[in-house]
C-alpha atoms as a PDB file:
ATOM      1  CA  UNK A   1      61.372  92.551  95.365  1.00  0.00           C
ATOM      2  CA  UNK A   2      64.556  93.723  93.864  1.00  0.00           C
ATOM      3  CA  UNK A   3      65.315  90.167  92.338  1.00  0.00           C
ATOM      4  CA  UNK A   4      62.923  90.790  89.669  1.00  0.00           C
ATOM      5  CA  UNK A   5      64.572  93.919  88.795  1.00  0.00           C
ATOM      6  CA  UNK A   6      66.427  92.337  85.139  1.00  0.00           C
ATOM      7  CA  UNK A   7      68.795  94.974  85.195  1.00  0.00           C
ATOM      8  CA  UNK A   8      71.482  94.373  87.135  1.00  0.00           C
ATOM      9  CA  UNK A   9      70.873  90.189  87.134  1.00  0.00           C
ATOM     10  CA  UNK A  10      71.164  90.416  83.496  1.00  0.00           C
ATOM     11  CA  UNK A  11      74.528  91.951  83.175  1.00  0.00           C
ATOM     12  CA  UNK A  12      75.459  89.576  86.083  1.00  0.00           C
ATOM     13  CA  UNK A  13      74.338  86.392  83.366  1.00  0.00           C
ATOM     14  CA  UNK A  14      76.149  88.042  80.874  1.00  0.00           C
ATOM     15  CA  UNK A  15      79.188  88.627  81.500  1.00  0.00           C
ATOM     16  CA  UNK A  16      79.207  84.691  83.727  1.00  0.00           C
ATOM     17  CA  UNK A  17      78.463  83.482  80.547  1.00  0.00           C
ATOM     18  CA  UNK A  18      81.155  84.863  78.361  1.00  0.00           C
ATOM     19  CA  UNK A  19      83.529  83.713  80.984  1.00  0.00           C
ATOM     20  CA  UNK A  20      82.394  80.039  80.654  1.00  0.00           C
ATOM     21  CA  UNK A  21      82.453  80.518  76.896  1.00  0.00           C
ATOM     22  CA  UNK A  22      85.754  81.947  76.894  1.00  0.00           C
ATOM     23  CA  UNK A  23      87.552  79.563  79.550  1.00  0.00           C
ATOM     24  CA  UNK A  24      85.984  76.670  80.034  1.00  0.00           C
ATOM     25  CA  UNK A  25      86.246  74.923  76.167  1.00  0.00           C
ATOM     26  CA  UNK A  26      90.046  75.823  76.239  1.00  0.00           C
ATOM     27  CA  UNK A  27      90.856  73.796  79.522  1.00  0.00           C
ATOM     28  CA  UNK A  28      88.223  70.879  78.117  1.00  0.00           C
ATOM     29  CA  UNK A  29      89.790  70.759  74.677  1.00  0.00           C
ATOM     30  CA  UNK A  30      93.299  70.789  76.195  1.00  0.00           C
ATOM     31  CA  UNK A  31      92.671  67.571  78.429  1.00  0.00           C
ATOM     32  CA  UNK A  32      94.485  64.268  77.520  1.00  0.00           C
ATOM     33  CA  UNK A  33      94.216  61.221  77.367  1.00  0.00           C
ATOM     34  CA  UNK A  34      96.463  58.965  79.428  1.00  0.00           C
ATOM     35  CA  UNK A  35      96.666  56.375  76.395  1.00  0.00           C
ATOM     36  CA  UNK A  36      95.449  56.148  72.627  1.00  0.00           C
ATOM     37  CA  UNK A  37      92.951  53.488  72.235  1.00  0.00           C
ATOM     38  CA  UNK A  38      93.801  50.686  69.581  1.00  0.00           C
ATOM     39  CA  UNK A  39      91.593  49.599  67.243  1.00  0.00           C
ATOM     40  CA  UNK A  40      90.374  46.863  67.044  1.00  0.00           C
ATOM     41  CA  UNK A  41      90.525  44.524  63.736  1.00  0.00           C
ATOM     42  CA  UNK A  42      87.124  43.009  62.902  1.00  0.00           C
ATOM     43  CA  UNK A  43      86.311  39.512  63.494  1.00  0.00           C
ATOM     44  CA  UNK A  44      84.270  37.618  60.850  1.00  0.00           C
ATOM     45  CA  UNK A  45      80.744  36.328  62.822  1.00  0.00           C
ATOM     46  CA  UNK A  46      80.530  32.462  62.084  1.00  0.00           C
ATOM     47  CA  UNK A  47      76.727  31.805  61.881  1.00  0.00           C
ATOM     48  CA  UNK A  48      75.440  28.144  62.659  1.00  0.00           C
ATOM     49  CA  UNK A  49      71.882  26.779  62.134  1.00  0.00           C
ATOM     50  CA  UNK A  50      70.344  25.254  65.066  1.00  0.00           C
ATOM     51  CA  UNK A  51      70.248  21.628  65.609  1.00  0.00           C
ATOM     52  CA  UNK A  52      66.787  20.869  67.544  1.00  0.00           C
ATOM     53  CA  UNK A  53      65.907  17.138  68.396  1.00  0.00           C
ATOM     54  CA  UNK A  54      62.156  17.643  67.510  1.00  0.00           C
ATOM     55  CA  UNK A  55      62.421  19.001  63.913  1.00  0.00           C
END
């Protein structure tokens, strides 16, 4: 069963990953945003007590 042969599969997972790791975070970090997102300013909560009828 030559597939369990490391050898030649490991040099093959190798060198695939330093192409990811060379290529792939360039073209991800590049990407753009079509718009900056605004901030928003924080709104102050307004906490009420609750009226119940049977207290």
């Amino acid at each position: 069963m030559p597939q369990l042969l490391p050898l030649p599969w490991f040099g093959t997972l190798l060198f695939a990953w330093m192409i990811f790791l060379t290529f792939f975070p360039k073209k991800v970090m590049a990407h753009t945003f079509p718009y900056e997102p605004a901030s928003i300013k924080p709104q102050k909560l307004v906490k009420t007590s609750w009226n119940w009828p049977w207290a």
